[in-house]
C-alpha atoms as a PDB file:
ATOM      1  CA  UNK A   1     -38.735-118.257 -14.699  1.00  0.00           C
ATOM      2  CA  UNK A   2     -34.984-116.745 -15.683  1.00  0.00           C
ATOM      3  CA  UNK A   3     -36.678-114.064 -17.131  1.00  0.00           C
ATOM      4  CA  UNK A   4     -38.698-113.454 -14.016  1.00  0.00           C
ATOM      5  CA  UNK A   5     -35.346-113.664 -12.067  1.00  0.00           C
ATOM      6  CA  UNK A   6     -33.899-111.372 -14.684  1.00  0.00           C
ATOM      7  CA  UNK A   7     -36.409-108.610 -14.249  1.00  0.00           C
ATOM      8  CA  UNK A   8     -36.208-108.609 -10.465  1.00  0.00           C
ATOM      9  CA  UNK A   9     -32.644-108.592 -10.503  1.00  0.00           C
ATOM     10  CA  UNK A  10     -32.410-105.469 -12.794  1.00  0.00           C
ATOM     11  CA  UNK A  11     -35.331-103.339 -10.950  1.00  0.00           C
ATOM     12  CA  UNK A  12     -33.933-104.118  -7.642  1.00  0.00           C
ATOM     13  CA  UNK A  13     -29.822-102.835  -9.264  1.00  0.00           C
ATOM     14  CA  UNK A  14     -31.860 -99.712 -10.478  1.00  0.00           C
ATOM     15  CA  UNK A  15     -33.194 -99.080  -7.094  1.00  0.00           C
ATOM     16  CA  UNK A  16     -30.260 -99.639  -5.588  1.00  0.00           C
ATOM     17  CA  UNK A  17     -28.073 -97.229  -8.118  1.00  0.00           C
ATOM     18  CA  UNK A  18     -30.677 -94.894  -7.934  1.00  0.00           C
ATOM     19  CA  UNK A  19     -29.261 -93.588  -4.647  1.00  0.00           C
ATOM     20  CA  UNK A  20     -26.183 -92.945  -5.895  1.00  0.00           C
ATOM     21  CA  UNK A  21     -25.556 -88.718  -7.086  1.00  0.00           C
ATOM     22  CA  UNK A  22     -23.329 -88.113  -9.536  1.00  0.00           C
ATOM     23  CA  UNK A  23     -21.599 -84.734 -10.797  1.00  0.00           C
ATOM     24  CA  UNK A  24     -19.638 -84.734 -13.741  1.00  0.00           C
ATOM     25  CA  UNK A  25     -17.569 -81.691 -15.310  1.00  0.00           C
ATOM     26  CA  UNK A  26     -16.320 -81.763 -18.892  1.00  0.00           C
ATOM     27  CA  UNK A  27     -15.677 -83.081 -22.180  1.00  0.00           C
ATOM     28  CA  UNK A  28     -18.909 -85.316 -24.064  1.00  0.00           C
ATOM     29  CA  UNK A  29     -18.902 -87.439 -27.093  1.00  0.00           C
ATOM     30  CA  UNK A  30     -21.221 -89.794 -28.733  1.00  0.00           C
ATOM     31  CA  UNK A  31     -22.060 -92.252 -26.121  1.00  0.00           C
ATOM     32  CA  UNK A  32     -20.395 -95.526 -26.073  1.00  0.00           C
ATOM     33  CA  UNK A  33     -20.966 -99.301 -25.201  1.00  0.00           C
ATOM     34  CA  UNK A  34     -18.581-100.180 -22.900  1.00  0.00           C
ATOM     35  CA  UNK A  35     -16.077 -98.737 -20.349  1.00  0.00           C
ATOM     36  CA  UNK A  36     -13.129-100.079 -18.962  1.00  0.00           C
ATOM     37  CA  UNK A  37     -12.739 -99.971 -15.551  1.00  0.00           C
ATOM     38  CA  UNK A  38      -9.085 -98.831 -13.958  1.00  0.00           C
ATOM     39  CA  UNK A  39      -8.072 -98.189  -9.997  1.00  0.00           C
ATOM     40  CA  UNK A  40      -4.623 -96.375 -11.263  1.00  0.00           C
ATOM     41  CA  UNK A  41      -3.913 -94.463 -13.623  1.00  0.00           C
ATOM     42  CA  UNK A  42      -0.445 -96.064 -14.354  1.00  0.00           C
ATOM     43  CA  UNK A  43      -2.833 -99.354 -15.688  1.00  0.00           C
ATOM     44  CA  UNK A  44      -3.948 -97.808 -18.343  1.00  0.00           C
ATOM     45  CA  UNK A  45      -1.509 -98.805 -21.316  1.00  0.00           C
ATOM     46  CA  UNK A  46      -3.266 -97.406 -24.104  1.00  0.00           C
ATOM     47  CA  UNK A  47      -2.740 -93.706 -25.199  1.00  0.00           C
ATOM     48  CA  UNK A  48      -5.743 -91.175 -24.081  1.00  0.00           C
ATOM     49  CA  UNK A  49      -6.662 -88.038 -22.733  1.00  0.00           C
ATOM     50  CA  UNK A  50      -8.616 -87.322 -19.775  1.00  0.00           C
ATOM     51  CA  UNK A  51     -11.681 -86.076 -20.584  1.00  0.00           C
ATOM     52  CA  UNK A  52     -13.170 -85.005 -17.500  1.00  0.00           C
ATOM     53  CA  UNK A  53     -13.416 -85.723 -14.233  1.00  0.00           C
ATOM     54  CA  UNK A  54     -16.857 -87.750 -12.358  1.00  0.00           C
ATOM     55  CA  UNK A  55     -17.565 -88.158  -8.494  1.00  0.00           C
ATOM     56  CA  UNK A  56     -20.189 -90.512  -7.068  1.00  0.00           C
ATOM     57  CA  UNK A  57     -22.156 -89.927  -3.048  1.00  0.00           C
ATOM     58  CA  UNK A  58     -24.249 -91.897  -1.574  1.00  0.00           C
ATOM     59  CA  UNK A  59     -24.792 -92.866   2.077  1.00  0.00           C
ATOM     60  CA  UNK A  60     -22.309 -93.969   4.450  1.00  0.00           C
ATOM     61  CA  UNK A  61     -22.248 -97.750   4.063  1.00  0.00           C
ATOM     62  CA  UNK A  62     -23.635 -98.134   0.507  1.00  0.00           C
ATOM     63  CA  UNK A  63     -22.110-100.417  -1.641  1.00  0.00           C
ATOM     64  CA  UNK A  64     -18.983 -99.576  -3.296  1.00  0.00           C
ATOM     65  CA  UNK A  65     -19.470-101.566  -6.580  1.00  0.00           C
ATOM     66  CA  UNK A  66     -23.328 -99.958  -7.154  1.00  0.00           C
ATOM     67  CA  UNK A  67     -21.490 -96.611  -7.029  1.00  0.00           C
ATOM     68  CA  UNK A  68     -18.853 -98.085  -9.601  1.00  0.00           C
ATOM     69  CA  UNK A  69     -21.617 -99.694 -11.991  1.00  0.00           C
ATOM     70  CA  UNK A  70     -23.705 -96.252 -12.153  1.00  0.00           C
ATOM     71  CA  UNK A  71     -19.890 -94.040 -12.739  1.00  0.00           C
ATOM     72  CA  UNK A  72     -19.922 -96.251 -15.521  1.00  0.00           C
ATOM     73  CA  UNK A  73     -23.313 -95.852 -16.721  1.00  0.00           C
ATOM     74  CA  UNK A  74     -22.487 -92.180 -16.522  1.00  0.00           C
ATOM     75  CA  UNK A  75     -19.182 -92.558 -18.618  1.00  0.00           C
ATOM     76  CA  UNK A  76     -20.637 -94.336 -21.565  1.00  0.00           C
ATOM     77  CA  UNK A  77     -23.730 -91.683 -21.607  1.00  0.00           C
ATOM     78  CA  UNK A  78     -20.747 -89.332 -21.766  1.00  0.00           C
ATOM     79  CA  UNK A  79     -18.780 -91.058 -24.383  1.00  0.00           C
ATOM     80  CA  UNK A  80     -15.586 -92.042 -22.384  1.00  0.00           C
ATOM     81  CA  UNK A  81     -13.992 -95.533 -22.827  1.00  0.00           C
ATOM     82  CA  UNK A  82     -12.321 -96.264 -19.837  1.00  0.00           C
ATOM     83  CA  UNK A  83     -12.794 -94.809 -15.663  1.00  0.00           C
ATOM     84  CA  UNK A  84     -10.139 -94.400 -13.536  1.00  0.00           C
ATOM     85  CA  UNK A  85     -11.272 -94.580 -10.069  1.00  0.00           C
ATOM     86  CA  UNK A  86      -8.679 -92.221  -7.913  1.00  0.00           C
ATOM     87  CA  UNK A  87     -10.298 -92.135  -4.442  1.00  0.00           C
ATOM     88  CA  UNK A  88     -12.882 -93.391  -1.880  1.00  0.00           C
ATOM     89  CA  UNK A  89     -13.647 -91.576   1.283  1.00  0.00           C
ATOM     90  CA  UNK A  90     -16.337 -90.576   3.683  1.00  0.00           C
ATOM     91  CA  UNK A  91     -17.652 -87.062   4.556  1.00  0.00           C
ATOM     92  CA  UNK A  92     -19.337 -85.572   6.869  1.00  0.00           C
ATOM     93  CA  UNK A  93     -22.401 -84.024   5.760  1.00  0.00           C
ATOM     94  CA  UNK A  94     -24.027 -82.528   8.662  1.00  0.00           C
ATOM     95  CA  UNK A  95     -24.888 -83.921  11.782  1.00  0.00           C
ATOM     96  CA  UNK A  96     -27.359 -83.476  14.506  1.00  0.00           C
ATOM     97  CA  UNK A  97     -28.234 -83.990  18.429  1.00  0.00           C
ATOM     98  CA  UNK A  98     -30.984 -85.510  20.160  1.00  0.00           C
ATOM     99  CA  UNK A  99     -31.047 -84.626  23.920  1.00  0.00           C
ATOM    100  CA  UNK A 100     -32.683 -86.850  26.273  1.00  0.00           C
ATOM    101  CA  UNK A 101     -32.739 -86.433  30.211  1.00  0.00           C
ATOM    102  CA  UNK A 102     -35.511 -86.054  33.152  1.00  0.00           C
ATOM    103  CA  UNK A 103     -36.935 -82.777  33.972  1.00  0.00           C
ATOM    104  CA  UNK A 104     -39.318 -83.315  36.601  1.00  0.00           C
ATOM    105  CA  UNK A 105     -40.852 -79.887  37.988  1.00  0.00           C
ATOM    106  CA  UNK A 106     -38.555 -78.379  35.685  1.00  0.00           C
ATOM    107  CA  UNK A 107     -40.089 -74.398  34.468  1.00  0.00           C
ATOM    108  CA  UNK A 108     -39.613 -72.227  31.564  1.00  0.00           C
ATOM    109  CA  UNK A 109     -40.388 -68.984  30.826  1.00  0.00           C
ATOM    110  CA  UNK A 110     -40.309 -66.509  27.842  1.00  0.00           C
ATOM    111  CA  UNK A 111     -38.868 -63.269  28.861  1.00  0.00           C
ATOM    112  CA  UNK A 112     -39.625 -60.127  26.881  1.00  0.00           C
ATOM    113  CA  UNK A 113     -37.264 -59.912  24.788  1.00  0.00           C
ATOM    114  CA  UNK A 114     -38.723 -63.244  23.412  1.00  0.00           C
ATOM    115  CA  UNK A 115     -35.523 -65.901  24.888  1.00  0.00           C
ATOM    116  CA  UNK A 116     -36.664 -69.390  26.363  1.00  0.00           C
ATOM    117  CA  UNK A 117     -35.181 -69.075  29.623  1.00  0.00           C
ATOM    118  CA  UNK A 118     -35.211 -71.744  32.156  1.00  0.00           C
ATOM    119  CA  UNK A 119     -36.576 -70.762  35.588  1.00  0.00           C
ATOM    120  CA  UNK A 120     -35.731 -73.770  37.923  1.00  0.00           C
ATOM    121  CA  UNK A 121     -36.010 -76.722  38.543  1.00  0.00           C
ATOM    122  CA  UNK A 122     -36.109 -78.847  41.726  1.00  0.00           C
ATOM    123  CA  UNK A 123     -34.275 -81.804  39.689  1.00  0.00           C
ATOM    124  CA  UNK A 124     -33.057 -82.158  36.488  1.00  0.00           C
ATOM    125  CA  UNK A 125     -30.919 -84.293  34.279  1.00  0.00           C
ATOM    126  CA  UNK A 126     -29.750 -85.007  30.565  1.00  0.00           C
ATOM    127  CA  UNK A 127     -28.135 -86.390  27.623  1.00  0.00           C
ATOM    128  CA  UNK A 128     -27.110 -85.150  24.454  1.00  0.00           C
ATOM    129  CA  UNK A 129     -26.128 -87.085  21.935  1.00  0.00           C
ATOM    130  CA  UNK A 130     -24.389 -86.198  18.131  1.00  0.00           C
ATOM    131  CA  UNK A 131     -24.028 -87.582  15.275  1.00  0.00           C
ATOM    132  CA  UNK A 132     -22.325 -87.012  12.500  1.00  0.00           C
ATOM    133  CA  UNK A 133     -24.474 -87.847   9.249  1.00  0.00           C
ATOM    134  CA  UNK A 134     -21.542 -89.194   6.094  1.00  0.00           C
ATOM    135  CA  UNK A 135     -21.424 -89.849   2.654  1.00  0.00           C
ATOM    136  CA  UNK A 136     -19.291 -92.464   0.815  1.00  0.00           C
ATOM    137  CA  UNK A 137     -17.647 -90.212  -2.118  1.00  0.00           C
ATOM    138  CA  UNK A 138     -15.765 -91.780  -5.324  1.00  0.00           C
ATOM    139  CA  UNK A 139     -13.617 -89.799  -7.511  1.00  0.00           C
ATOM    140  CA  UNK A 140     -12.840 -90.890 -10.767  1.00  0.00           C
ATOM    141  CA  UNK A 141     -11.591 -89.876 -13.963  1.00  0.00           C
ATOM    142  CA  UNK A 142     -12.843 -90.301 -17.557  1.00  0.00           C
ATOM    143  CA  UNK A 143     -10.740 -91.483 -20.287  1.00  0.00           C
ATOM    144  CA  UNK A 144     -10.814 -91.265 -24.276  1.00  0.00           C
ATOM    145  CA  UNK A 145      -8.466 -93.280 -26.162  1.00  0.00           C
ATOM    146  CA  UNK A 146      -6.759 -91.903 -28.562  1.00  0.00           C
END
């Protein structure tokens, strides 16, 4: 039964982390078994270089500490030994806008230069509505120790 448990647990984390884009630019070593996990850079009291530098997206809303579990998986594929997480914001990604409204008797035509134009209407309404799609985005860095 724990094994059962086990399995569903770690198909259900790999769903979950695999909505979560990474993009990672520069130095790789041999890959390594574990990675410590920092939220300032003045915490880390061993010596090391930065190796590179690693940023995480996924939805608005998705869970911070999937996107931290799959930065690490990235920084032991990439050999680092520690991450230094330096920021967590949203973007905005695009957005769009759904109108909605009551056109009754409402006419268009196509004129000849080929422009929807709108002809009349005896009554007319509407709505529009935006909105802004985000992503959650996680900067870190990549340590070695030296």
């Amino acid at each position: 039964m724990k094994l059962r448990a086990l399995l569903a647990y770690t198909a259900f984390a790999a769903l979950l982390v695999g909505c979560v884009n990474t993009d990672y630019v520069g130095e790789s070593y041999p890959p390594t078994s574990q990675v410590d996990v920092y939220y300032a850079m003045e915490d880390v009291n061993r010596p090391h270089v930065v190796m590179g530098k690693i940023t995480a997206s996924a939805m608005d809303g998705w869970d911070s500490g999937a996107m931290v579990e799959e930065l690490k998986t990235q920084a032991m594929a990439k050999g680092a030994d520690a991450l230094v997480i330096m920021d967590v914001h949203t973007e905005t990604v695009g957005s769009y806008t759904s109108t909605y409204g009551d056109n009754s008797d409402d006419r268009w035509v196509v004129t000849e230069d080929g422009k929807l134009k709108h002809s009349g209407s005896s009554k007319s309404s509407s709505t529009s509505i935006t909105t802004d799609n985000k992503e959650k985005v996680m900067d870190a860095e990549l340590l070695k120790y030296q």
